[in-house]
PDB file of N, CA and C in Angstrom:
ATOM      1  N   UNK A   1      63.119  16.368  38.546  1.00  0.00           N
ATOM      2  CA  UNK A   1      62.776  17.567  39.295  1.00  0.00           C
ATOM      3  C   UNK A   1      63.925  17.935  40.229  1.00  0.00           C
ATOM      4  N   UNK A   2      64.333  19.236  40.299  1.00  0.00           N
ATOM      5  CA  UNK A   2      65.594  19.471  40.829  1.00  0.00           C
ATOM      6  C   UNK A   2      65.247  20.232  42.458  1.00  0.00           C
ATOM      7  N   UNK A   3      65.674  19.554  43.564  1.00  0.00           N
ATOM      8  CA  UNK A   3      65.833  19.926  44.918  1.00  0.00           C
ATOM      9  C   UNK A   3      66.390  21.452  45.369  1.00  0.00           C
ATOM     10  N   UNK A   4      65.341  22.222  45.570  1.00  0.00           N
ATOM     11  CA  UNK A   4      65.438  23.824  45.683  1.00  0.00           C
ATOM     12  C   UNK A   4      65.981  23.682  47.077  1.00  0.00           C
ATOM     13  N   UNK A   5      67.685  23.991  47.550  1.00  0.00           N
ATOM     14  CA  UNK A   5      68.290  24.524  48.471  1.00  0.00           C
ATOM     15  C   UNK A   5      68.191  25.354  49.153  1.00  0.00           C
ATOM     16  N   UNK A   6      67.093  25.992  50.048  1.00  0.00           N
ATOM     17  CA  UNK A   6      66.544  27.074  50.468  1.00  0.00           C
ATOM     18  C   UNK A   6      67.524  27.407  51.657  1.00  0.00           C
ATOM     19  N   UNK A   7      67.653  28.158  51.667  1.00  0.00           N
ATOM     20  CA  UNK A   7      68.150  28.939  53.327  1.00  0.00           C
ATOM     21  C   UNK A   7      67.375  29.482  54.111  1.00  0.00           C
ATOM     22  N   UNK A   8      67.082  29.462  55.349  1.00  0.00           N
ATOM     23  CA  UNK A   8      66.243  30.249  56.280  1.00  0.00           C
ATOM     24  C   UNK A   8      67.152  30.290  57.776  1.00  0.00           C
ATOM     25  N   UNK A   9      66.460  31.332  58.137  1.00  0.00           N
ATOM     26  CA  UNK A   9      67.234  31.632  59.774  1.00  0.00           C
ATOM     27  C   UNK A   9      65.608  31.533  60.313  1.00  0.00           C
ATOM     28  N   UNK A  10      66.109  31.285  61.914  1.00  0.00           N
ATOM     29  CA  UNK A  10      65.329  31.417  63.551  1.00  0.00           C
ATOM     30  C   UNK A  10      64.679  32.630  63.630  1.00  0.00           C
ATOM     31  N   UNK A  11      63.615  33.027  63.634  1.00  0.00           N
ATOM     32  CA  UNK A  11      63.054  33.983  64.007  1.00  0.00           C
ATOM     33  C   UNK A  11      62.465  33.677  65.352  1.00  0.00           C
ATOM     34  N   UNK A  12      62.872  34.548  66.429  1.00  0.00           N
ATOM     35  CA  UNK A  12      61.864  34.381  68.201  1.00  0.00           C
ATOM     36  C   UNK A  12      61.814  35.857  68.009  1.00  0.00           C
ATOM     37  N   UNK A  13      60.189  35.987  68.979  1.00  0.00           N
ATOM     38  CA  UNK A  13      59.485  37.176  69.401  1.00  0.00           C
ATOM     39  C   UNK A  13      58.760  36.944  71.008  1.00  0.00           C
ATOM     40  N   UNK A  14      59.284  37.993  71.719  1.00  0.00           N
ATOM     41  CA  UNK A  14      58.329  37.245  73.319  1.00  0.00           C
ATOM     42  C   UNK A  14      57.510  37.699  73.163  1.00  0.00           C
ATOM     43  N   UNK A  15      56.253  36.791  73.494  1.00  0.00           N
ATOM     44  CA  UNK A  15      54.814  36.778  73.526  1.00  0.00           C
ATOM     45  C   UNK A  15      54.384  37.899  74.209  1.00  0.00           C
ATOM     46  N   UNK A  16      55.016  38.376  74.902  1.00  0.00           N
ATOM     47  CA  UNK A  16      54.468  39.205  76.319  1.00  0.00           C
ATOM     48  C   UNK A  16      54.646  40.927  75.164  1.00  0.00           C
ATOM     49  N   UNK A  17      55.531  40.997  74.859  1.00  0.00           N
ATOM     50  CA  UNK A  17      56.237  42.146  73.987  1.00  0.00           C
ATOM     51  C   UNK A  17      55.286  42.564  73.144  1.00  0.00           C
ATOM     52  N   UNK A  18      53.935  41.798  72.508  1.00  0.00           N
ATOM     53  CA  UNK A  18      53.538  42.237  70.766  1.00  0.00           C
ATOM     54  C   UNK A  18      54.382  42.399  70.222  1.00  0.00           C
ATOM     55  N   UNK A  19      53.740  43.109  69.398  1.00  0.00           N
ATOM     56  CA  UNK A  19      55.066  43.689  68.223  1.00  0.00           C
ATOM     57  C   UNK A  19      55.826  45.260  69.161  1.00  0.00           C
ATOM     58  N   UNK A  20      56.073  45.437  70.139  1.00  0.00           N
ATOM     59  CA  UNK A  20      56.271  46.597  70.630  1.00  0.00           C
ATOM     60  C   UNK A  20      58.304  46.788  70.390  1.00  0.00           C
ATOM     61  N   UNK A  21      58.965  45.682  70.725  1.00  0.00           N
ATOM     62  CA  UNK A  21      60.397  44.834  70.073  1.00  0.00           C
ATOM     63  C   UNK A  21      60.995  44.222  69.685  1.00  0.00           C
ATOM     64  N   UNK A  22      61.927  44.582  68.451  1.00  0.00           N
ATOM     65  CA  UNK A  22      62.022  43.586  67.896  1.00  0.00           C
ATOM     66  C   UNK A  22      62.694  42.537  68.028  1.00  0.00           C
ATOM     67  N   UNK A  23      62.334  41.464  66.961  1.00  0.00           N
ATOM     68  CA  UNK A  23      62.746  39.985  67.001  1.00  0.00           C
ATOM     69  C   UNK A  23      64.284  39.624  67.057  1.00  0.00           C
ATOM     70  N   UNK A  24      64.148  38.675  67.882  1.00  0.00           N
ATOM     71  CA  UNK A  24      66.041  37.804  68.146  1.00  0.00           C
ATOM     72  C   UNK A  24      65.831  37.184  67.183  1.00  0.00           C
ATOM     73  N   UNK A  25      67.340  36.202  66.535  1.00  0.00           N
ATOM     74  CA  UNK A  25      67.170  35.860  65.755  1.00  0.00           C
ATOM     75  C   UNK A  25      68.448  34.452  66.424  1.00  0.00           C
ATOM     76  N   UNK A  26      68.090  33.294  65.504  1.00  0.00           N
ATOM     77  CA  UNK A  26      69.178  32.402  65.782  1.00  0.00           C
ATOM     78  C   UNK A  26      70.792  32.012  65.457  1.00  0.00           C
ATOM     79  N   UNK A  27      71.650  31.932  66.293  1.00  0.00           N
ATOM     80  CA  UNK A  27      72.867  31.794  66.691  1.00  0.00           C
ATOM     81  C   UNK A  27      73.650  30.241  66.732  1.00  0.00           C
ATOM     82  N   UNK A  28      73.844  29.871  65.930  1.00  0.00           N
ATOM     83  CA  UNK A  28      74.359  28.228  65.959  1.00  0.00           C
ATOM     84  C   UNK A  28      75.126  27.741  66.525  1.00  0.00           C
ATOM     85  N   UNK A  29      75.533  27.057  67.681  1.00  0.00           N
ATOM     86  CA  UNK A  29      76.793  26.894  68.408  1.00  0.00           C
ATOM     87  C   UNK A  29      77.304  25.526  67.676  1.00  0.00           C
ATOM     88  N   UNK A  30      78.561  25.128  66.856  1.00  0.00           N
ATOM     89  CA  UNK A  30      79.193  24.244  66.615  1.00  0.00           C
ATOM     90  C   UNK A  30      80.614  24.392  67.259  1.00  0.00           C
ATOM     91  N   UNK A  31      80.794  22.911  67.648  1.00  0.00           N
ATOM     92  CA  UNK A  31      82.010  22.508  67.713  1.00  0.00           C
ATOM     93  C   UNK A  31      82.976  22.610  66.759  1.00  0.00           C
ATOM     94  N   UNK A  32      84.169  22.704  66.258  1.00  0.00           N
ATOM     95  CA  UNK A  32      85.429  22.550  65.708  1.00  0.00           C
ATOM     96  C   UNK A  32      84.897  21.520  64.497  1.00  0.00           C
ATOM     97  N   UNK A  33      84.566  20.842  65.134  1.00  0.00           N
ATOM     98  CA  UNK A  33      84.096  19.438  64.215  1.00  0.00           C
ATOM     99  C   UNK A  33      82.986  19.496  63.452  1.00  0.00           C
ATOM    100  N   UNK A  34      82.301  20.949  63.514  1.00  0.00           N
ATOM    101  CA  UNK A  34      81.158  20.820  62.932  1.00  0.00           C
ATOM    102  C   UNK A  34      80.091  20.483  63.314  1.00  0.00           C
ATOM    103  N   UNK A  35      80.145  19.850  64.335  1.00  0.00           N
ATOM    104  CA  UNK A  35      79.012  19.295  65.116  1.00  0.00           C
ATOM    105  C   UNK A  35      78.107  20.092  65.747  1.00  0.00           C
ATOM    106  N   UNK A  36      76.896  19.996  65.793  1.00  0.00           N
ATOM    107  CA  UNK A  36      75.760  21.200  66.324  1.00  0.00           C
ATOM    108  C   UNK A  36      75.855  20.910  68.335  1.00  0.00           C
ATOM    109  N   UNK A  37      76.031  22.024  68.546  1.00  0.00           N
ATOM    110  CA  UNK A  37      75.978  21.993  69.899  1.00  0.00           C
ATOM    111  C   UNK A  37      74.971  22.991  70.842  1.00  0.00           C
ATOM    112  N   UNK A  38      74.407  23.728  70.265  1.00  0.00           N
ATOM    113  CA  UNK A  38      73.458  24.242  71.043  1.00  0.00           C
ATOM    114  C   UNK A  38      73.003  25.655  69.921  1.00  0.00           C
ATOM    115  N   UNK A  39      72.145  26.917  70.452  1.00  0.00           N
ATOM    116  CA  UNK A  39      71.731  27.899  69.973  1.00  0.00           C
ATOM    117  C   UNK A  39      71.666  29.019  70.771  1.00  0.00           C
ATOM    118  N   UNK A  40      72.257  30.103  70.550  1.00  0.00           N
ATOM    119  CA  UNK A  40      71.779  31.386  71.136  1.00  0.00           C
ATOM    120  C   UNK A  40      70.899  32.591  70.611  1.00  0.00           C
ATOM    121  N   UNK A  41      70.469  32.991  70.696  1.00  0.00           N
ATOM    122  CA  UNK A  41      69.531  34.225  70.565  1.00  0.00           C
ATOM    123  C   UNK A  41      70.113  35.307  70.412  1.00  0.00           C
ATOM    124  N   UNK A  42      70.812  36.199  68.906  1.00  0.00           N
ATOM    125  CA  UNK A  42      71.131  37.724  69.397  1.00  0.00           C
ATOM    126  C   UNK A  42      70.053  38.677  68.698  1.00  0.00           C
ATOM    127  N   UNK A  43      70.040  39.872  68.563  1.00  0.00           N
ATOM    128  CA  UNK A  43      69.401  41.167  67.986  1.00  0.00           C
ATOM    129  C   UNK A  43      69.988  41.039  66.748  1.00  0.00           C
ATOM    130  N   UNK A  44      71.161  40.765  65.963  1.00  0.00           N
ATOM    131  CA  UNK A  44      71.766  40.946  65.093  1.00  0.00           C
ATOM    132  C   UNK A  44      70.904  39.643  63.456  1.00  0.00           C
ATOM    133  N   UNK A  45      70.533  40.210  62.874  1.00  0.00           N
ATOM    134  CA  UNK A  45      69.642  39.427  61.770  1.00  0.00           C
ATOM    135  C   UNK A  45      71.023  38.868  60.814  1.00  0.00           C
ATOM    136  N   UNK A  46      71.783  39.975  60.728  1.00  0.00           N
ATOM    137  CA  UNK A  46      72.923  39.825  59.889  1.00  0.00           C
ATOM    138  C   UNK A  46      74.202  38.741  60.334  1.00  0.00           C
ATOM    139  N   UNK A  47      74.616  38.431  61.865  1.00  0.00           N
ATOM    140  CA  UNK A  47      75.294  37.791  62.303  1.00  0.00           C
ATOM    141  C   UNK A  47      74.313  36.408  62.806  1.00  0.00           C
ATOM    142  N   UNK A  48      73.073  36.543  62.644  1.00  0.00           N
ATOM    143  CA  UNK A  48      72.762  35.079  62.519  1.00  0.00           C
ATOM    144  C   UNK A  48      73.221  34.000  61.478  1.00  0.00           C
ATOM    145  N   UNK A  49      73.103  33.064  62.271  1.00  0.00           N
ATOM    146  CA  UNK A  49      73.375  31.665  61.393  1.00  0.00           C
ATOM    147  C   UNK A  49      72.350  31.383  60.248  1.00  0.00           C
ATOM    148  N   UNK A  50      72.585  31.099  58.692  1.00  0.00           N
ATOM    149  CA  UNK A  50      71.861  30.583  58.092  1.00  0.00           C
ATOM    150  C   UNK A  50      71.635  29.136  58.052  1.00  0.00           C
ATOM    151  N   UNK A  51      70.528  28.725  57.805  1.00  0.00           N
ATOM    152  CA  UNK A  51      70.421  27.501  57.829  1.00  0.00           C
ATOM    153  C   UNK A  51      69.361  26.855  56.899  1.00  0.00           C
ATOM    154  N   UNK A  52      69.586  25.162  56.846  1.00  0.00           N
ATOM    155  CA  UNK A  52      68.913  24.498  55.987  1.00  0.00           C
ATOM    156  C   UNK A  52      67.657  23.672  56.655  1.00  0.00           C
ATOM    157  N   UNK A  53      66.594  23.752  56.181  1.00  0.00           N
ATOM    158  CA  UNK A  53      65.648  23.446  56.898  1.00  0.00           C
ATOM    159  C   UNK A  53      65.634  22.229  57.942  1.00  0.00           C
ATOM    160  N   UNK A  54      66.826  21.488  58.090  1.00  0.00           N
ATOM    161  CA  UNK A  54      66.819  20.098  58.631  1.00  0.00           C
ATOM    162  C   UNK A  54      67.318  20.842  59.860  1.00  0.00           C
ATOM    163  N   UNK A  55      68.352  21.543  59.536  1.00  0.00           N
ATOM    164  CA  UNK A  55      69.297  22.357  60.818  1.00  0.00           C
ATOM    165  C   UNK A  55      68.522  23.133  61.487  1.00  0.00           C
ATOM    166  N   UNK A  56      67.611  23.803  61.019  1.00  0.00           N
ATOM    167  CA  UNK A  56      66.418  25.076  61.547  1.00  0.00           C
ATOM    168  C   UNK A  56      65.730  24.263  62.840  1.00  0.00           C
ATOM    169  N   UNK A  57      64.969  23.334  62.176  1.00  0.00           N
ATOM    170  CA  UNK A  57      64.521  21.992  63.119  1.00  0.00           C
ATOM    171  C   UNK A  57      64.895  21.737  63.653  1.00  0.00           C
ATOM    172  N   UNK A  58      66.181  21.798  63.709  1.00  0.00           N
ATOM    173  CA  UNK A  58      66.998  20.668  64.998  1.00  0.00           C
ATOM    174  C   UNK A  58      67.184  21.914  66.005  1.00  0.00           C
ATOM    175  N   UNK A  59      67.654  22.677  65.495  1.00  0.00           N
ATOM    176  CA  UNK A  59      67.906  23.958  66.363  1.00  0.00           C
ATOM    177  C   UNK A  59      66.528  24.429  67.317  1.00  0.00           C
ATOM    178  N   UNK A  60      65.446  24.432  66.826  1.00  0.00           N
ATOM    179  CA  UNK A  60      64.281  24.705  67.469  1.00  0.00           C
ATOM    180  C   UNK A  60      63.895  23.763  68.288  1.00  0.00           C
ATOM    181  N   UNK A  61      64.087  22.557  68.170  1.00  0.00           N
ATOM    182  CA  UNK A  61      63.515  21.286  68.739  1.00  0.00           C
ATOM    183  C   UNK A  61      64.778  21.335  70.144  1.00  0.00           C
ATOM    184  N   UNK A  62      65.954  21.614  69.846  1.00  0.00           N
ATOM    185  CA  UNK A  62      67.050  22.222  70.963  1.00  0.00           C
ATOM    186  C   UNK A  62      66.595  23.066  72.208  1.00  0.00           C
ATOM    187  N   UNK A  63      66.429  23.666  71.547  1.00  0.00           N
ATOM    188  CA  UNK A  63      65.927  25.475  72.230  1.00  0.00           C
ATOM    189  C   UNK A  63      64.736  25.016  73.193  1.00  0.00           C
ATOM    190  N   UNK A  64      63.596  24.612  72.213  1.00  0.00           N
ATOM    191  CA  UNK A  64      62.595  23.872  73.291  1.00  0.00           C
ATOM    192  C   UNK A  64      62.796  22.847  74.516  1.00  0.00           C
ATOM    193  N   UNK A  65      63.479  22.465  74.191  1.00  0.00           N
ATOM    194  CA  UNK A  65      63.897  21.163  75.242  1.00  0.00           C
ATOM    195  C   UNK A  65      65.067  22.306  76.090  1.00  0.00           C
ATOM    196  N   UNK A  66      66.118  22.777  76.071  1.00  0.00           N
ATOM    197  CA  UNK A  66      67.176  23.568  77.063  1.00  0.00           C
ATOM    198  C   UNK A  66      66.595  24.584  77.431  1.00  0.00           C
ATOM    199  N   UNK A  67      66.245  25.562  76.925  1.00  0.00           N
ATOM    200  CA  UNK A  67      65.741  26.639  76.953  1.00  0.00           C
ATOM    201  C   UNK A  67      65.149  27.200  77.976  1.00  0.00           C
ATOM    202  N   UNK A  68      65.285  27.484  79.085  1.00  0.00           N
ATOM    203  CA  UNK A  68      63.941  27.024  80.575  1.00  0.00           C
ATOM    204  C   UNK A  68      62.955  28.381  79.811  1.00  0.00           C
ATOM    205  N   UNK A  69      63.075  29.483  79.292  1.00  0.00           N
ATOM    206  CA  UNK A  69      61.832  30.002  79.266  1.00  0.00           C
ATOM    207  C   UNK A  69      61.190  30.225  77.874  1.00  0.00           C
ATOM    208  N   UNK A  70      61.993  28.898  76.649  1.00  0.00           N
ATOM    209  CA  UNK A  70      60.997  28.877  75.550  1.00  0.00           C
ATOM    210  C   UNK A  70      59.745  28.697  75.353  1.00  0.00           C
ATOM    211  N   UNK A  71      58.864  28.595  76.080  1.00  0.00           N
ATOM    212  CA  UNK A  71      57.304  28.748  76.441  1.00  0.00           C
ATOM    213  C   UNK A  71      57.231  30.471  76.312  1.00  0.00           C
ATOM    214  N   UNK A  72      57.626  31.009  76.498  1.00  0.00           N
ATOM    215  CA  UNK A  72      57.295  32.583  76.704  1.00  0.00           C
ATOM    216  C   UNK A  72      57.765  33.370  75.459  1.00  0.00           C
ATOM    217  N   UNK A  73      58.211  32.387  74.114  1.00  0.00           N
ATOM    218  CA  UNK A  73      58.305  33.051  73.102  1.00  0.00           C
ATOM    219  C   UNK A  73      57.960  32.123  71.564  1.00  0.00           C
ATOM    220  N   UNK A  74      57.592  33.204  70.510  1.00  0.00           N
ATOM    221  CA  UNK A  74      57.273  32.641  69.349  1.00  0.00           C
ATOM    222  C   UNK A  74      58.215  32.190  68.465  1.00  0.00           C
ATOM    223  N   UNK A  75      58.183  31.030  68.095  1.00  0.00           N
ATOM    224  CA  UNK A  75      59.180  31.034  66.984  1.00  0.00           C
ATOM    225  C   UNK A  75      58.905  30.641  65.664  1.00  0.00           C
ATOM    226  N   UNK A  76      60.058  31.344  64.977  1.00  0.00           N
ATOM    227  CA  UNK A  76      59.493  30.513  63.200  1.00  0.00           C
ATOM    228  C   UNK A  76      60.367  30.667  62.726  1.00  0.00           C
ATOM    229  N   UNK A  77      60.111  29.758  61.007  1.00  0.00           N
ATOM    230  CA  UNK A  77      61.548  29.789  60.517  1.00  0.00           C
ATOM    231  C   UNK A  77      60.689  30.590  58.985  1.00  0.00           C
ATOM    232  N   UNK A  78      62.240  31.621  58.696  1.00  0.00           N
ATOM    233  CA  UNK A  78      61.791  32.370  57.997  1.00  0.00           C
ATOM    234  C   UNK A  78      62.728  31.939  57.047  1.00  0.00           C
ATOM    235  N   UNK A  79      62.176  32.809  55.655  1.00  0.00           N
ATOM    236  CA  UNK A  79      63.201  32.434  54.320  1.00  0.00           C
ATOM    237  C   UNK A  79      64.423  33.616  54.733  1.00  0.00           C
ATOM    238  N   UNK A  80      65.379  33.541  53.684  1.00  0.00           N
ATOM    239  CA  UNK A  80      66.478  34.451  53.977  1.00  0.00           C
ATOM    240  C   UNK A  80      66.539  35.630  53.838  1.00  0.00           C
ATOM    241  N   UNK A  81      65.153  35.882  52.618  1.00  0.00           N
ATOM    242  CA  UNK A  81      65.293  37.324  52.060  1.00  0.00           C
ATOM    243  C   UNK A  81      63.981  37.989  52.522  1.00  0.00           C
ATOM    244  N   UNK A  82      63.508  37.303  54.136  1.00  0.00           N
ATOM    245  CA  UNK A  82      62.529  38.089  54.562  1.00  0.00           C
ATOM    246  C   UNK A  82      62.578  39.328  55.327  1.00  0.00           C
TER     247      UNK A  82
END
């Protein structure tokens, strides 16, 4: 059985907003080395970072822990061609 390579990006929405604006999307900060160093949030769907579901995770599990006001927004991980 062959291991389906999926891609997905960060989807956040603030809770407070509804659907009234739209969604940020996730921003990958690496080092030179490749190394994951943090995440930012822009408007841009197209200049987000794609990612592999291990990286999506880590990135969210990031965000939650630094983040001081990730409580005040939704997040999910979406496929690429959503």
């Amino acid at each position: 059985m062959e291991q389906n390579d999926q891609r997905y990006l960060i989807q956040q929405n603030k809770i407070s907003d509804g659907d009234t604006k739209p969604p940020v999307f996730a921003k990958v900060m690496r080092s030179k080395d490749g190394v994951f160093e943090g995440v930012s949030f822009i408007k841009s769907k197209e200049k987000a970072s794609v990612l592999t579901i291990t990286e999506a995770n880590q990135a969210i599990e990031w965000a939650a822990k630094k983040k001081p006001n990730a409580h005040e927004y939704t997040t999910k991980i979406i496929c690429l061609g959503q």
